[in-house]
C-alpha atoms as a PDB file:
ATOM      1  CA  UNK A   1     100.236 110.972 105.391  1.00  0.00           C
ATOM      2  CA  UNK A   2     101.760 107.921 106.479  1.00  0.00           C
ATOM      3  CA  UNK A   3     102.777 104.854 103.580  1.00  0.00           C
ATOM      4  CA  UNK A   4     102.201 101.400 103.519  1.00  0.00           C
ATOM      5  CA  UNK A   5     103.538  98.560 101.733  1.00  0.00           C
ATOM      6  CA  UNK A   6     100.898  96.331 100.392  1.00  0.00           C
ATOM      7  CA  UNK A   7     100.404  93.421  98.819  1.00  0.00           C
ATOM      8  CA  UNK A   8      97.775  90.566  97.732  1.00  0.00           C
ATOM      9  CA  UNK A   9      97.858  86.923  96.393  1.00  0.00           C
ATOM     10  CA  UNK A  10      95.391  84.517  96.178  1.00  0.00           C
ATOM     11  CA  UNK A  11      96.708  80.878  97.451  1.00  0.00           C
ATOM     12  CA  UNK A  12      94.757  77.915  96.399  1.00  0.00           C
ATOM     13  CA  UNK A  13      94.773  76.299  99.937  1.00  0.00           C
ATOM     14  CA  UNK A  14      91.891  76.878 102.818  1.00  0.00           C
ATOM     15  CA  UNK A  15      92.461  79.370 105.024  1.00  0.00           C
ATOM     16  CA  UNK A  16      93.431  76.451 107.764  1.00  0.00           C
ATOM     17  CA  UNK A  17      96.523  75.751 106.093  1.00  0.00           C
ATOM     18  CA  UNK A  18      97.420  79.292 105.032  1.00  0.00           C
ATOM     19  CA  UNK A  19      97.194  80.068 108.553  1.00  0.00           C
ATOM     20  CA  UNK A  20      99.780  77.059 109.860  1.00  0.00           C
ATOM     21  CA  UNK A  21     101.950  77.851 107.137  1.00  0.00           C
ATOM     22  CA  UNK A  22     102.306  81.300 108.295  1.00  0.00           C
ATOM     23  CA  UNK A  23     102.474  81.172 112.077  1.00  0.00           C
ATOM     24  CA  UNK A  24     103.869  77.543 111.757  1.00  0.00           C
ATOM     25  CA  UNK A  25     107.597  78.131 112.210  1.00  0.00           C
ATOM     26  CA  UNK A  26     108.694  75.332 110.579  1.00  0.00           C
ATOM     27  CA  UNK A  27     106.678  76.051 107.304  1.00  0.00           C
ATOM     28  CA  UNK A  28     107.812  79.154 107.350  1.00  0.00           C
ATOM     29  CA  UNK A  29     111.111  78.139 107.092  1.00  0.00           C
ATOM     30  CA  UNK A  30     110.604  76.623 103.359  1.00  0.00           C
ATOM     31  CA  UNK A  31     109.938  79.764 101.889  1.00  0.00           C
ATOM     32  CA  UNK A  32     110.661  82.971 104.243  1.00  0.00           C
ATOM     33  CA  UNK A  33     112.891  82.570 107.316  1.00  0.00           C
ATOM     34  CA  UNK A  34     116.066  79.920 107.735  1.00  0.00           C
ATOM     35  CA  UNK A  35     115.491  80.274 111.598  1.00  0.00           C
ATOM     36  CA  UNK A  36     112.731  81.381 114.255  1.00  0.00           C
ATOM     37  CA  UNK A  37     112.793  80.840 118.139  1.00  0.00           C
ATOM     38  CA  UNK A  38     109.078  79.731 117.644  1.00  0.00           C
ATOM     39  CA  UNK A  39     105.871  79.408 116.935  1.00  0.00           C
ATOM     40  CA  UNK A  40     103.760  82.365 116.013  1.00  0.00           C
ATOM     41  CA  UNK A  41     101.671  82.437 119.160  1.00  0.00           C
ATOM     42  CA  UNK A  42      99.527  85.659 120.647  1.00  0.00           C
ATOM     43  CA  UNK A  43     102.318  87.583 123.227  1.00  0.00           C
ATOM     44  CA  UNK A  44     105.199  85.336 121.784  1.00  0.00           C
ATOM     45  CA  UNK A  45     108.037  87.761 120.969  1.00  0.00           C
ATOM     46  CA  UNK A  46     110.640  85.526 118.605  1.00  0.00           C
ATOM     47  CA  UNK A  47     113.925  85.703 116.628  1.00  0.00           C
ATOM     48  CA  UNK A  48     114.170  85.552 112.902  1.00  0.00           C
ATOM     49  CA  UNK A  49     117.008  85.100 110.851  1.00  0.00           C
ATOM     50  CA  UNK A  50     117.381  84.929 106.974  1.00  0.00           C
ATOM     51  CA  UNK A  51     119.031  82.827 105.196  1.00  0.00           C
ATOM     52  CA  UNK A  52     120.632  85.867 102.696  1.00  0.00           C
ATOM     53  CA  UNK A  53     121.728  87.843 106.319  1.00  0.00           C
ATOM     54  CA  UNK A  54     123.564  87.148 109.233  1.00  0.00           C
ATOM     55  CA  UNK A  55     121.896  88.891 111.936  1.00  0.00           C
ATOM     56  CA  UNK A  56     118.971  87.842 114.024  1.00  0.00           C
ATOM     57  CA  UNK A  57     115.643  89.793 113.789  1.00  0.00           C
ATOM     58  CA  UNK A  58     113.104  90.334 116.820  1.00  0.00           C
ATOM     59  CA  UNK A  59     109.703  89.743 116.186  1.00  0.00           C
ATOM     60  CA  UNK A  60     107.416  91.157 118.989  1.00  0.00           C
ATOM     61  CA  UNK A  61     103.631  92.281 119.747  1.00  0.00           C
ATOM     62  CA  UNK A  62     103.022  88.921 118.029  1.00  0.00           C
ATOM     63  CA  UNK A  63      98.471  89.058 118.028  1.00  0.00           C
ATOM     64  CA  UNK A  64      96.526  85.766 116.071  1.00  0.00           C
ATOM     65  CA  UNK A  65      93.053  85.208 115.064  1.00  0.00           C
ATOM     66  CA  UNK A  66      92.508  81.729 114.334  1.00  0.00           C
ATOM     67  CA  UNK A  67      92.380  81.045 110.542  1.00  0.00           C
ATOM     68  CA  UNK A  68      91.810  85.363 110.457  1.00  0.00           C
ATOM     69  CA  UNK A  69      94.684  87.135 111.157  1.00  0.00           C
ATOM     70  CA  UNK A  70      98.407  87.545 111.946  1.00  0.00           C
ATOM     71  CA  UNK A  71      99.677  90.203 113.382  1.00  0.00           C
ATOM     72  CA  UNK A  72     103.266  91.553 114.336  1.00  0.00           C
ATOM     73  CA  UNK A  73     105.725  94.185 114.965  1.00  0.00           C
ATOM     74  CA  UNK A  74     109.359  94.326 114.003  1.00  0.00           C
ATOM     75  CA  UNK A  75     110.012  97.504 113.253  1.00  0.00           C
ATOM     76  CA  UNK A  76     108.940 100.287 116.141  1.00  0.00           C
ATOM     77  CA  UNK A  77     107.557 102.744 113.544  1.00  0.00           C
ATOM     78  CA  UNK A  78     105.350  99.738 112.052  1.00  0.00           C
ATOM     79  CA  UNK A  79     102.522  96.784 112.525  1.00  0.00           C
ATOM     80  CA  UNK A  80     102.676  93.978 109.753  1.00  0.00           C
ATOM     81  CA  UNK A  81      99.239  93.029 109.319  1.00  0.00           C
ATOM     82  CA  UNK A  82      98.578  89.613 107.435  1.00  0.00           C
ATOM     83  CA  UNK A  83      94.801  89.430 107.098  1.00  0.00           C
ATOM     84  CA  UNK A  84      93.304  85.950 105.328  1.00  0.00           C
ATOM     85  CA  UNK A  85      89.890  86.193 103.732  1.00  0.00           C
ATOM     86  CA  UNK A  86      88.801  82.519 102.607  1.00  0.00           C
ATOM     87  CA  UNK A  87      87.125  82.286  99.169  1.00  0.00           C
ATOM     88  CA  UNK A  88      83.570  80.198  97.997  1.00  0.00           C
ATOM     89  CA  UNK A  89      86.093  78.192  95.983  1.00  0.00           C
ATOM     90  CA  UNK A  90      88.090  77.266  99.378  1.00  0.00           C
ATOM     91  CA  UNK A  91      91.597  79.402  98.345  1.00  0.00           C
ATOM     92  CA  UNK A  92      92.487  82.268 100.595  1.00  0.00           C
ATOM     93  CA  UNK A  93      93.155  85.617  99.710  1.00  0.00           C
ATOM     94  CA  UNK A  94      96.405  86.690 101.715  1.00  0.00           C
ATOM     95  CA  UNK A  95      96.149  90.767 102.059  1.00  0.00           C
ATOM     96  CA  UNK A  96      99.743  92.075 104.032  1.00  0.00           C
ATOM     97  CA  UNK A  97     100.059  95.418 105.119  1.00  0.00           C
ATOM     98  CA  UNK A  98     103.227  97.210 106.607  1.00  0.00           C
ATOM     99  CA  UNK A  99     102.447 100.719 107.829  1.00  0.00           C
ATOM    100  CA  UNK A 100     103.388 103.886 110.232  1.00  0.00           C
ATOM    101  CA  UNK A 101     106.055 105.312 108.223  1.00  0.00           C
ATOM    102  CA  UNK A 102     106.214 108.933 107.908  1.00  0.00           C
ATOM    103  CA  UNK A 103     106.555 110.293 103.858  1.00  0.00           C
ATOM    104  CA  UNK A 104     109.954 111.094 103.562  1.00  0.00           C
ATOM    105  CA  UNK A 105     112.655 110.680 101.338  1.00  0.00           C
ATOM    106  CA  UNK A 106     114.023 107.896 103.054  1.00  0.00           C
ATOM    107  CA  UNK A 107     110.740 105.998 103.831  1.00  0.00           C
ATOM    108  CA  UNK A 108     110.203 105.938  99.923  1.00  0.00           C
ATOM    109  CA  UNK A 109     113.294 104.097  99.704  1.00  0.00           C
ATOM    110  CA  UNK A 110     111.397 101.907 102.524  1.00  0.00           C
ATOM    111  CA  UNK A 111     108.615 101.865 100.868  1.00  0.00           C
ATOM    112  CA  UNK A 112     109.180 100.239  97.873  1.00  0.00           C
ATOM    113  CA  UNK A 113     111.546  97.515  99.440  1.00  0.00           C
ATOM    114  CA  UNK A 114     108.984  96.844 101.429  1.00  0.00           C
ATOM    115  CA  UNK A 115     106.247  96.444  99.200  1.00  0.00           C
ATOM    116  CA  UNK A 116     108.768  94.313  96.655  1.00  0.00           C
ATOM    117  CA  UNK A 117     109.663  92.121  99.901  1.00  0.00           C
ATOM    118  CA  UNK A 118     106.159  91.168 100.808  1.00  0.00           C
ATOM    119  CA  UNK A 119     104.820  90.530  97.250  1.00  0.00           C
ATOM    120  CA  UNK A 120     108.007  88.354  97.302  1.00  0.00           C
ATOM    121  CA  UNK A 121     106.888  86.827 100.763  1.00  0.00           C
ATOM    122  CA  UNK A 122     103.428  86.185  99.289  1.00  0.00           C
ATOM    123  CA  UNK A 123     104.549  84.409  95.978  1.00  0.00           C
ATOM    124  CA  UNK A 124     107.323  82.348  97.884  1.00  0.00           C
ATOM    125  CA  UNK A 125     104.110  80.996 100.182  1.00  0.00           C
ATOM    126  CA  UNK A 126     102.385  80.564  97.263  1.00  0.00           C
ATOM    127  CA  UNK A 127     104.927  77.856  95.608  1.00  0.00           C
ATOM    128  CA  UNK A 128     105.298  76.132  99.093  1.00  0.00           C
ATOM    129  CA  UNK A 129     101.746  75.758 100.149  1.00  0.00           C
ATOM    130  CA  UNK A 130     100.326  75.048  96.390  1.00  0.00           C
ATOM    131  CA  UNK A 131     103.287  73.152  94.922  1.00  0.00           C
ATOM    132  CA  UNK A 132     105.994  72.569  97.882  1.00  0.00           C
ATOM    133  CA  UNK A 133     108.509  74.369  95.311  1.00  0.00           C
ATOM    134  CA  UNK A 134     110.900  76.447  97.479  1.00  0.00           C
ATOM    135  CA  UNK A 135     111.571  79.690  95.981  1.00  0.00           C
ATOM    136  CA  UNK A 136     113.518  81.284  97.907  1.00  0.00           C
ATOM    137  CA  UNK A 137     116.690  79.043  97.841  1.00  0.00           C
ATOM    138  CA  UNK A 138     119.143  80.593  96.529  1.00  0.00           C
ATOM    139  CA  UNK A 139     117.347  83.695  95.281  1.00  0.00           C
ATOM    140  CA  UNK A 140     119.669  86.184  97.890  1.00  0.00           C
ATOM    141  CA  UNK A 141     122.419  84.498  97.228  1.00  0.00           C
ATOM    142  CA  UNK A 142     124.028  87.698  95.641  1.00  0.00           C
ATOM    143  CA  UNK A 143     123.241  90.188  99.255  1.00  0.00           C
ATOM    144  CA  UNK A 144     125.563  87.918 101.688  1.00  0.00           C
ATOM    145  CA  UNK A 145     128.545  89.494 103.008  1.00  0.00           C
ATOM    146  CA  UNK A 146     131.933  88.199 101.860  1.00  0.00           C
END
């Protein structure tokens, strides 16, 4: 059996902007990232740094679906799946998925930092997109180095 980190929100945006503010580098600055080489875009393999951490993270296999679907590895025993179903009432349910991972002792460890990070990821987009509040600041403050 292999595990996967889930998790859902629903964002009171349309799917349009959901989308930008995901594979928009920029927006995703305000409330995941502090850095990225670029724009999510199909075969684009990027950089990613945090603003809590001082290394650099690659972000490869990038896939899009218009307003659908984004898609990424950055982990080789994993695909991130961000999947965007738009609502009658014109929000967007956000549905992220993380999987590969054998069941182990260590994965469980994975699993649930995982699964904390991305409902994390989800309610930090959340604030920015619905409100423009940036959640994130400051809230990792306490994992730098030094």
């Amino acid at each position: 059996m292999k595990l996967v980190a889930k998790a859902t929100l629903q964002i009171r945006k349309p799917v349009s902007e959901v989308f930008d503010g995901i594979v928009n580098s920029e927006k995703m600055t305000k409330y995941f990232i502090s850095e990225s080489s670029g724009r999510m875009i199909a075969g684009q393999e990027l950089r990613w740094k945090f603003p809590e951490f001082p290394d650099e993270y690659p972000v490869w296999n990038v896939e899009t679906e218009t307003d659908r679907l984004v898609s990424f590895v950055w982990d080789k025993e994993t695909v991130v799946r961000i999947v965007l179903e738009p609502q009658a009432d014109g929000s967007t349910v956000v549905r992220v998925t993380e999987d590969g991972k054998e069941n182990n002792e260590k994965n469980l460890k994975w699993l649930t930092e995982n699964t904390e990070g991305w409902a994390n990821f989800l309610a930090c987009m959340k604030a920015y997109l619905e409100y423009g509040i940036q959640l994130r600041k400051g809230a990792y403050d306490y994992m730098r180095k030094g």
